[in-house]
PDB file of N, CA and C in Angstrom:
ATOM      1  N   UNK A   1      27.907  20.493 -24.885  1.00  0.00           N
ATOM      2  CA  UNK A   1      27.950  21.225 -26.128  1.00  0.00           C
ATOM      3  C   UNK A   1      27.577  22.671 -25.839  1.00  0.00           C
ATOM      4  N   UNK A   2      27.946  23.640 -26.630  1.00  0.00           N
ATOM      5  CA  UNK A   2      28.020  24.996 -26.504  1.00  0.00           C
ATOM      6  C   UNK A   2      28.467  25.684 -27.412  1.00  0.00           C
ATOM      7  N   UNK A   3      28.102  27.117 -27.418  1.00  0.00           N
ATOM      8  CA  UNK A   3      27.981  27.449 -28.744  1.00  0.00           C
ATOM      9  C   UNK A   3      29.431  27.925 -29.305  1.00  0.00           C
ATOM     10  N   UNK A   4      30.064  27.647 -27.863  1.00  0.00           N
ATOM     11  CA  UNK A   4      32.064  27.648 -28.921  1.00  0.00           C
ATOM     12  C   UNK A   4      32.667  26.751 -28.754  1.00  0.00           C
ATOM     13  N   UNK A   5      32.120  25.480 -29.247  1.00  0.00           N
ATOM     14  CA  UNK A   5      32.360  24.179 -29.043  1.00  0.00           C
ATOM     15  C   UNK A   5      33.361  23.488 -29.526  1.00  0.00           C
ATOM     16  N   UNK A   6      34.082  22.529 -29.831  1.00  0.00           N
ATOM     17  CA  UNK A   6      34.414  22.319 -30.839  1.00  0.00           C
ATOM     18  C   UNK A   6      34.893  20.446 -31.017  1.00  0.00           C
ATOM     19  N   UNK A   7      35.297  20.079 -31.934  1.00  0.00           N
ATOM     20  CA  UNK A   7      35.392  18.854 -32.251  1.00  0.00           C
ATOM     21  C   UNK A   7      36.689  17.758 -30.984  1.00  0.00           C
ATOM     22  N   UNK A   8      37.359  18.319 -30.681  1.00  0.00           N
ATOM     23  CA  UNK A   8      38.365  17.735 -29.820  1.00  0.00           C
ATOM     24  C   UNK A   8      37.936  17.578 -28.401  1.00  0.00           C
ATOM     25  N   UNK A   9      36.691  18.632 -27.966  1.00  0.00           N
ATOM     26  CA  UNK A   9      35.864  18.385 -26.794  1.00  0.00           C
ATOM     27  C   UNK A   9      35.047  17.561 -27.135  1.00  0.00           C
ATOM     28  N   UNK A  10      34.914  16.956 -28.096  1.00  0.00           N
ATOM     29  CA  UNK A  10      34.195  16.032 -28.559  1.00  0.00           C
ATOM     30  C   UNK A  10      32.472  16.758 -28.148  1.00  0.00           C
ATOM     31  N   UNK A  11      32.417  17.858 -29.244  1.00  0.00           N
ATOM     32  CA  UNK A  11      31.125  18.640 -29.099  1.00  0.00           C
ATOM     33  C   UNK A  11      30.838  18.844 -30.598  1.00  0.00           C
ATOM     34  N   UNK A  12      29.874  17.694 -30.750  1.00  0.00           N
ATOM     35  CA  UNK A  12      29.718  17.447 -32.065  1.00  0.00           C
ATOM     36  C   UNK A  12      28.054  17.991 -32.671  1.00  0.00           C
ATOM     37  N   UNK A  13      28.401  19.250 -33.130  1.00  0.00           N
ATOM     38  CA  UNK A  13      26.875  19.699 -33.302  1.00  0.00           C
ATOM     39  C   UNK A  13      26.370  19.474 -34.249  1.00  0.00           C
ATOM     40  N   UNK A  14      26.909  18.598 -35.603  1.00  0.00           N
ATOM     41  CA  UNK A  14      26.023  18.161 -36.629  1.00  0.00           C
ATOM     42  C   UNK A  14      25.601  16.970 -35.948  1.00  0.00           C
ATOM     43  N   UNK A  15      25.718  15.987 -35.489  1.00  0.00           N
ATOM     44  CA  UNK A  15      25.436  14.940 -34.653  1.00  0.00           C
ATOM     45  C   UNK A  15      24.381  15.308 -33.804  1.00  0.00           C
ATOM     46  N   UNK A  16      24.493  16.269 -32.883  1.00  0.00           N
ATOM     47  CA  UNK A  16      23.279  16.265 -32.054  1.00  0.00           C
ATOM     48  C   UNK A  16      22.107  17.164 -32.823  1.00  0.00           C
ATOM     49  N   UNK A  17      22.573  17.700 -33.397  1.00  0.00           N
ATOM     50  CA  UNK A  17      21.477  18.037 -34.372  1.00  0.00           C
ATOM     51  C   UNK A  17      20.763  17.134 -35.297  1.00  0.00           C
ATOM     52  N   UNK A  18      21.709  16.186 -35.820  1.00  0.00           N
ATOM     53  CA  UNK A  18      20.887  15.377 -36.768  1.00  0.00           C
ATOM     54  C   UNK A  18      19.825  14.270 -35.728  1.00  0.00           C
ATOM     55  N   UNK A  19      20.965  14.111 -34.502  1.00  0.00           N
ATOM     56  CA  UNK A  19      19.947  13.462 -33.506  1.00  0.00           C
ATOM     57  C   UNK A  19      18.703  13.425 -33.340  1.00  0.00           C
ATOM     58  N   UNK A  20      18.356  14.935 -32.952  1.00  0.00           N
ATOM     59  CA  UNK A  20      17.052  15.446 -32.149  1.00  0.00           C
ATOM     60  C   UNK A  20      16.203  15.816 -33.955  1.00  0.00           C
ATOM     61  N   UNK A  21      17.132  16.057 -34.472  1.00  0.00           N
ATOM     62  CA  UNK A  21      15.839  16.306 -35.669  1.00  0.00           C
ATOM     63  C   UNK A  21      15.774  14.721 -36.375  1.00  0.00           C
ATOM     64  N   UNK A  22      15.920  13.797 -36.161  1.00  0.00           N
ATOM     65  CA  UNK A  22      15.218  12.762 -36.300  1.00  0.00           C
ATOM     66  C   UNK A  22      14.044  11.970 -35.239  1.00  0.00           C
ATOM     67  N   UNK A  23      14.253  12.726 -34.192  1.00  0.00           N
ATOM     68  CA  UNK A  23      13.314  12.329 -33.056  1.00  0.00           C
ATOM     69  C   UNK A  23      12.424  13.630 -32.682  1.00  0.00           C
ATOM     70  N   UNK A  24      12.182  14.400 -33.739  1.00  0.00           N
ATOM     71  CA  UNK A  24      11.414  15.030 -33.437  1.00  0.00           C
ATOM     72  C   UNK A  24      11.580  17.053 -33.568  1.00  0.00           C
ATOM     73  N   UNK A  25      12.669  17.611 -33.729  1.00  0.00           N
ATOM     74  CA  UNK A  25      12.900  19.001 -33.591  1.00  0.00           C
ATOM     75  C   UNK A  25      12.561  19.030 -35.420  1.00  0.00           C
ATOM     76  N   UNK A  26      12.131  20.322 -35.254  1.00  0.00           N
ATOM     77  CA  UNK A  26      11.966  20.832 -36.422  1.00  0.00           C
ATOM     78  C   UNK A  26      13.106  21.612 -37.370  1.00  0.00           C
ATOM     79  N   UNK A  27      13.333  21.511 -38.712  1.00  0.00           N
ATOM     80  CA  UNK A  27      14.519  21.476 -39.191  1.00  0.00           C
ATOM     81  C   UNK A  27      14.949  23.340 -39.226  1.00  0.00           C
ATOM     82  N   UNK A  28      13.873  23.784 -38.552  1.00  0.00           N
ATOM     83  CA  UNK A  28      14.152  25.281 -37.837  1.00  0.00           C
ATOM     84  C   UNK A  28      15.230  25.564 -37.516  1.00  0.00           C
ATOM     85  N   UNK A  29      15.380  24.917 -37.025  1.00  0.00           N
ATOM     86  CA  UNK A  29      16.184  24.847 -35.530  1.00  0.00           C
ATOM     87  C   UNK A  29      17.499  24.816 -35.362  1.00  0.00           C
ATOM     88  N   UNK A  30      18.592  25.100 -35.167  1.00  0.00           N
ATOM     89  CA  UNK A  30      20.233  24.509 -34.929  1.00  0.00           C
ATOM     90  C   UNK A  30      20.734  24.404 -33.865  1.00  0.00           C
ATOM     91  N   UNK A  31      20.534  23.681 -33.048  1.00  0.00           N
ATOM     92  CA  UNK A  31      21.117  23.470 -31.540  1.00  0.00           C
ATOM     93  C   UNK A  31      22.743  23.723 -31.475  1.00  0.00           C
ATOM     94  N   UNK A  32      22.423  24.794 -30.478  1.00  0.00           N
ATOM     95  CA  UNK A  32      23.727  25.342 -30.374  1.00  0.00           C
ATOM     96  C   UNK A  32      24.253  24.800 -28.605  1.00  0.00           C
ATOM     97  N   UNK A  33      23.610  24.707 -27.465  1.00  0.00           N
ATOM     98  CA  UNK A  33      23.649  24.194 -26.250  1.00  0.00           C
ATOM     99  C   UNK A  33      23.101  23.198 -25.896  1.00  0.00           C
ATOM    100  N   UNK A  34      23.539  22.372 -25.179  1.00  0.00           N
ATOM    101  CA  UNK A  34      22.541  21.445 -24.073  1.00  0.00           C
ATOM    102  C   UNK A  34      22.923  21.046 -22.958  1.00  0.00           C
ATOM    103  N   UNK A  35      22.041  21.562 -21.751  1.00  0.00           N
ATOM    104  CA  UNK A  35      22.794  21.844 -20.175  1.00  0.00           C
ATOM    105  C   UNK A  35      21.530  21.396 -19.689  1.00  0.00           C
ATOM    106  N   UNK A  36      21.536  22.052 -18.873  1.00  0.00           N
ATOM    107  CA  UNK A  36      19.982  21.729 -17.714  1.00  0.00           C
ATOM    108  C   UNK A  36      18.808  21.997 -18.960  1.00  0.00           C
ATOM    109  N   UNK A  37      19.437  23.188 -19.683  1.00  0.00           N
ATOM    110  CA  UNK A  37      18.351  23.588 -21.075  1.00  0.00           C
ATOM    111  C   UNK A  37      18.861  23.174 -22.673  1.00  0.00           C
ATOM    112  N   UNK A  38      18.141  23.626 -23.466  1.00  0.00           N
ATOM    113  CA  UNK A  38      18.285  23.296 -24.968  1.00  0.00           C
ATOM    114  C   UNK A  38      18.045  24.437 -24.749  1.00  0.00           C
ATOM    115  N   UNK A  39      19.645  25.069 -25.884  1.00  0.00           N
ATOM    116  CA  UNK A  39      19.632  26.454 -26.897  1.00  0.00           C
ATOM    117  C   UNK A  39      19.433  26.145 -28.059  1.00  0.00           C
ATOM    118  N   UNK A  40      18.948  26.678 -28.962  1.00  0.00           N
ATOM    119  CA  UNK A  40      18.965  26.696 -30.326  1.00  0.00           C
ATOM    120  C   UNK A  40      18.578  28.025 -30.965  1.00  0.00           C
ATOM    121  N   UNK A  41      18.993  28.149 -32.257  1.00  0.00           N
ATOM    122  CA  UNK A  41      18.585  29.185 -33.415  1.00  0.00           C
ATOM    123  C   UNK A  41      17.811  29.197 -34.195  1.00  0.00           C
ATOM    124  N   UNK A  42      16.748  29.856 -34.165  1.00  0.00           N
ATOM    125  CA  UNK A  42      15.651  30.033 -34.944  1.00  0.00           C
ATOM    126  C   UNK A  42      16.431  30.188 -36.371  1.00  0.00           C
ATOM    127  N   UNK A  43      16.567  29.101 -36.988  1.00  0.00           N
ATOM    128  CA  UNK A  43      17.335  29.976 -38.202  1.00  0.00           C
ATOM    129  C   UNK A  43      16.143  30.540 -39.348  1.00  0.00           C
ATOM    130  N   UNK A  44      14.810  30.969 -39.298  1.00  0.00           N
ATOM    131  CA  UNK A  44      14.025  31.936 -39.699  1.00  0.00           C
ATOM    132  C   UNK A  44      14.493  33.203 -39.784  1.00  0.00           C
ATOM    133  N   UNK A  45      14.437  33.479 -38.676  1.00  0.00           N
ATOM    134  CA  UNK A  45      15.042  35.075 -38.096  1.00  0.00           C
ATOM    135  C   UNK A  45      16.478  35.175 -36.901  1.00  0.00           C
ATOM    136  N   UNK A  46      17.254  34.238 -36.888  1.00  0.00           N
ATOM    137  CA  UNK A  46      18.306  34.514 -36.249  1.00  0.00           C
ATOM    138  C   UNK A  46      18.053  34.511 -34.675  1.00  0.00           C
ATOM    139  N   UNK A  47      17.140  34.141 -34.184  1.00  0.00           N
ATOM    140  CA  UNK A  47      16.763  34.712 -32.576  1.00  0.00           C
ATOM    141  C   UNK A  47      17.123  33.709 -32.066  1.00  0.00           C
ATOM    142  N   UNK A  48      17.374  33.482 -30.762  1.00  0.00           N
ATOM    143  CA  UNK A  48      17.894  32.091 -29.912  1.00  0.00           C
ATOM    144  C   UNK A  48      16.806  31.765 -29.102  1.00  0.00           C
ATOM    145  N   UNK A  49      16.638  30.641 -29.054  1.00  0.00           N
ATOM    146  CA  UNK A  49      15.428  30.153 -27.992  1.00  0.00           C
ATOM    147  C   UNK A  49      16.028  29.124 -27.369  1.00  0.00           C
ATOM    148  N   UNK A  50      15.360  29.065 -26.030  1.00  0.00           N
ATOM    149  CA  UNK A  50      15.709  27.986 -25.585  1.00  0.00           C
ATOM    150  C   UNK A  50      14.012  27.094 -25.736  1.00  0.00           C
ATOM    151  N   UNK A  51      14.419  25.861 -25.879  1.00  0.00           N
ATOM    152  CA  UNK A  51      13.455  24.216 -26.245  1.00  0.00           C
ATOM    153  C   UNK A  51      13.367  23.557 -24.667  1.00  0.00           C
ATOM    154  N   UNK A  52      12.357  23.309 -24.577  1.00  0.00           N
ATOM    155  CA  UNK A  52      12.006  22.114 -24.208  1.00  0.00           C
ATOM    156  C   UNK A  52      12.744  20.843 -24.614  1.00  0.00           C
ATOM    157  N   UNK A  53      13.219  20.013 -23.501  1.00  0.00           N
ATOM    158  CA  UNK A  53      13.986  19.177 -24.191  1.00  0.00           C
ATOM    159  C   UNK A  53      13.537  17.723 -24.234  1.00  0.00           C
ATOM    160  N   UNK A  54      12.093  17.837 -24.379  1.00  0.00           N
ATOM    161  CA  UNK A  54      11.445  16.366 -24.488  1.00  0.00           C
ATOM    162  C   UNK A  54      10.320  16.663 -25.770  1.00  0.00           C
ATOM    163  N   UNK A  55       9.649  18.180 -25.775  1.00  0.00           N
ATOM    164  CA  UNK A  55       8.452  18.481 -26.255  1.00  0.00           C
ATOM    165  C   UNK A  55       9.005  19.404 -27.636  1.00  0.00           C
ATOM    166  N   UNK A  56      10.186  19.941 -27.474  1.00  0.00           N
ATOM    167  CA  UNK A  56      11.432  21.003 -28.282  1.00  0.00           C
ATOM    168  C   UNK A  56      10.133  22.520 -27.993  1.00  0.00           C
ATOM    169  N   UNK A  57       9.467  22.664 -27.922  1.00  0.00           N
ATOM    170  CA  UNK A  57       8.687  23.337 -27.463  1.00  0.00           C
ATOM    171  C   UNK A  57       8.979  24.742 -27.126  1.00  0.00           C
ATOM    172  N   UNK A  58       8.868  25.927 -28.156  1.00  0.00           N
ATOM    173  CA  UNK A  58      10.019  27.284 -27.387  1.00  0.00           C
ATOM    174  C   UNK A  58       9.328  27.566 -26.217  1.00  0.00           C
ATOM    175  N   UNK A  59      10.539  27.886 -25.326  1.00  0.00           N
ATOM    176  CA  UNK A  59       9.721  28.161 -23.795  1.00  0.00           C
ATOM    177  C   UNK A  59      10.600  29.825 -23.855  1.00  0.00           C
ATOM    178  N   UNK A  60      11.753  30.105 -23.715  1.00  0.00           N
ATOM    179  CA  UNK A  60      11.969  31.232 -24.089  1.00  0.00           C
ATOM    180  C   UNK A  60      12.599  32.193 -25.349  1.00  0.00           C
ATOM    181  N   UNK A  61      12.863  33.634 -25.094  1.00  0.00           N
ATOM    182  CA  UNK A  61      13.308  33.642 -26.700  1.00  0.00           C
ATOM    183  C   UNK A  61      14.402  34.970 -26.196  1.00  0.00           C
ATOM    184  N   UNK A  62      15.615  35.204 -27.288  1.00  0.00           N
ATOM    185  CA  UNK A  62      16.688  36.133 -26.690  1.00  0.00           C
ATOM    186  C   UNK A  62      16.956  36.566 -28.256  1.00  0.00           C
ATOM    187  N   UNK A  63      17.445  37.858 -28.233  1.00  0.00           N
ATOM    188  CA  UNK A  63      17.981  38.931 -29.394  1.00  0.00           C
ATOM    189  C   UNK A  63      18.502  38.237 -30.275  1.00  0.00           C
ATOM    190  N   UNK A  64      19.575  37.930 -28.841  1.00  0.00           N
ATOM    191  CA  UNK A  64      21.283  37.297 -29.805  1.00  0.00           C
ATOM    192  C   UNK A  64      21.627  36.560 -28.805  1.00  0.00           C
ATOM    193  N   UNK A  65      23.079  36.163 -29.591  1.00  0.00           N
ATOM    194  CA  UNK A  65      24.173  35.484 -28.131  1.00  0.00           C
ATOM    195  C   UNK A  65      24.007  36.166 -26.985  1.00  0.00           C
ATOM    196  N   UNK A  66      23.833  37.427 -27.175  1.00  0.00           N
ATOM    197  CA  UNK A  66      24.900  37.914 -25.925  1.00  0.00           C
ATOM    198  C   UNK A  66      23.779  38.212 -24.882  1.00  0.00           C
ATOM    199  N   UNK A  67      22.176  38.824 -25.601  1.00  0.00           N
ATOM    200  CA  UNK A  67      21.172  38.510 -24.669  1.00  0.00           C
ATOM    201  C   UNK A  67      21.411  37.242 -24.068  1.00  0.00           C
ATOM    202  N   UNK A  68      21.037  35.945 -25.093  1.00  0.00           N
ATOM    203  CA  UNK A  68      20.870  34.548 -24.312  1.00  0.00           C
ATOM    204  C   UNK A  68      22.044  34.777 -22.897  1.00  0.00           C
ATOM    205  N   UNK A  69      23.236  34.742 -23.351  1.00  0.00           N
ATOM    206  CA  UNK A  69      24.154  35.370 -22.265  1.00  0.00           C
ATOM    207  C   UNK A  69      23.633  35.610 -21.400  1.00  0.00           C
ATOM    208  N   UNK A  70      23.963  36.913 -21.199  1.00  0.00           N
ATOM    209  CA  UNK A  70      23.260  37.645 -20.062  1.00  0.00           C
ATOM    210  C   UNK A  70      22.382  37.083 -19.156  1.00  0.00           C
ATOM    211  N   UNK A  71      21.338  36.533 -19.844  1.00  0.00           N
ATOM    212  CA  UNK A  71      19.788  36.292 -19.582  1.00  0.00           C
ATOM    213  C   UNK A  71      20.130  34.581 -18.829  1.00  0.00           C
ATOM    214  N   UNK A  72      20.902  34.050 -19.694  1.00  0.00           N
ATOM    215  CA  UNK A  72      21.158  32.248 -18.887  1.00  0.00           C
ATOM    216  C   UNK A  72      22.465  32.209 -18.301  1.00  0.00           C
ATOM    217  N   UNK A  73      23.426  32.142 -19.224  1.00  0.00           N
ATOM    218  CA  UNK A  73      24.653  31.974 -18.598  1.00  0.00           C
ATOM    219  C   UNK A  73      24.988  32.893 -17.262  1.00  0.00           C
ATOM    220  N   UNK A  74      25.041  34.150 -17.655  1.00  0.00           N
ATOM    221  CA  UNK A  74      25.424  35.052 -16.433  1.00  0.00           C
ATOM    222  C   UNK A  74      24.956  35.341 -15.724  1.00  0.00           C
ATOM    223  N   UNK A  75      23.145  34.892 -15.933  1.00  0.00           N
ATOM    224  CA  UNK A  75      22.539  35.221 -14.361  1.00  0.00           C
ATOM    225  C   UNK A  75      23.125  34.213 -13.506  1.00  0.00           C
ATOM    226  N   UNK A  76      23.505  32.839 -13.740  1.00  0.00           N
ATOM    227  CA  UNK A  76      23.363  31.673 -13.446  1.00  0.00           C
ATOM    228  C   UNK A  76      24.724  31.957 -12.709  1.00  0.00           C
ATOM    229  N   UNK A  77      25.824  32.016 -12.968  1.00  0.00           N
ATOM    230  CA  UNK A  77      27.231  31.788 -12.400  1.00  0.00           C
ATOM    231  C   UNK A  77      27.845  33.438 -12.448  1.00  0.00           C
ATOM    232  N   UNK A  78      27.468  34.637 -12.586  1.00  0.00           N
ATOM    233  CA  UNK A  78      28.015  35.846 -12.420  1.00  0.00           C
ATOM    234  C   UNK A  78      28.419  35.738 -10.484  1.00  0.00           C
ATOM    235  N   UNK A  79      27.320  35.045  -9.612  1.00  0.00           N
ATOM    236  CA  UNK A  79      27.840  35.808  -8.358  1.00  0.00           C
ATOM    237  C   UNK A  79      28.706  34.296  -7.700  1.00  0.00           C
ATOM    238  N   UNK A  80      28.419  33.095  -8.389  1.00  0.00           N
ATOM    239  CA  UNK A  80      29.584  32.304  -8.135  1.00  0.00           C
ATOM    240  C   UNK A  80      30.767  31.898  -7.890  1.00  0.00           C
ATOM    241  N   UNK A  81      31.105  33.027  -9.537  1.00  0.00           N
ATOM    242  CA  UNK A  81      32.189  32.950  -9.483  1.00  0.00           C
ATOM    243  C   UNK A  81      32.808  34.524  -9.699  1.00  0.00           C
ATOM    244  N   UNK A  82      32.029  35.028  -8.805  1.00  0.00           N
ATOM    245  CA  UNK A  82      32.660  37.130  -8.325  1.00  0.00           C
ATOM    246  C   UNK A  82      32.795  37.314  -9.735  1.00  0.00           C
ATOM    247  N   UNK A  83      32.068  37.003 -10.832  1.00  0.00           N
ATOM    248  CA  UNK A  83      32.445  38.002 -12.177  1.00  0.00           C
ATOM    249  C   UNK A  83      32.054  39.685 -12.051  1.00  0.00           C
ATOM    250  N   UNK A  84      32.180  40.357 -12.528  1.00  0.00           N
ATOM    251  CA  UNK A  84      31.645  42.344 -12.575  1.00  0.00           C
ATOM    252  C   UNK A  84      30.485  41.829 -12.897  1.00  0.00           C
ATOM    253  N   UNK A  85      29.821  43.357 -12.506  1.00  0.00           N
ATOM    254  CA  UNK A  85      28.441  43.490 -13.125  1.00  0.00           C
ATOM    255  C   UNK A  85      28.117  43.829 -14.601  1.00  0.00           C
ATOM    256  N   UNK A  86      27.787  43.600 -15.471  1.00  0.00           N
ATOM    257  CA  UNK A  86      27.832  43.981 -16.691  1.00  0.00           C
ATOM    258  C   UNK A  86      27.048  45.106 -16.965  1.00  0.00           C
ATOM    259  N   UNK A  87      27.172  46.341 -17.800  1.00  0.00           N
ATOM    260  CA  UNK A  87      26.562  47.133 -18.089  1.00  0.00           C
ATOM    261  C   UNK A  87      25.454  46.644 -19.038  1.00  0.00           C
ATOM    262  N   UNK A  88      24.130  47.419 -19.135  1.00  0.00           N
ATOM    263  CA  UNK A  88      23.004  47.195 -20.056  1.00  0.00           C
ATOM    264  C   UNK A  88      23.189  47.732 -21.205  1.00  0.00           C
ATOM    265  N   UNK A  89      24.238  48.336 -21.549  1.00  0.00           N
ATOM    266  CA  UNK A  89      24.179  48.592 -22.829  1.00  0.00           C
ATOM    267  C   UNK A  89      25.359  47.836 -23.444  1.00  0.00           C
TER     268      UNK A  89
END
């Protein structure tokens, strides 16, 4: 699942959402990923965190998409797979 997911990948985010918030996530929350980590949206203030995925527990926190981006996705596979360097602004 991911945050441009969709139903034919069979990436069903009311489902895993209703999942984890019956076992425990707080109704905060909208899980938008789940990989090695849990993404989700603070839907308070819009910010993305990534959870703990036993404790939901925020362990980190990002702007937006495109921080979380940056910050998980593209550190992770930018020199993998020869993507550019991205500018900071």
């Amino acid at each position: 699942m991911g945050p441009f997911g969709d139903s034919e990948m069979e990436e069903n985010v009311d489902g895993i959402n209703a999942y984890h918030h019956s076992h425990g996530l707080s109704s905060a929350y909208l899980i938008v990923h789940v990989g090695y980590a849990m993404t989700a949206i603070r839907l308070a203030d819009g910010r993305w965190m990534t959870l703990n995925k036993v404790t939901y527990e925020e362990m980190l926190e990002y702007d937006s998409l495109d921080g979380w981006y940056r910050r998980v996705l593209r550190a992770e596979y930018a020199a993998r797979y020869g993507l550019p360097i991205l500018s900071s602004t």
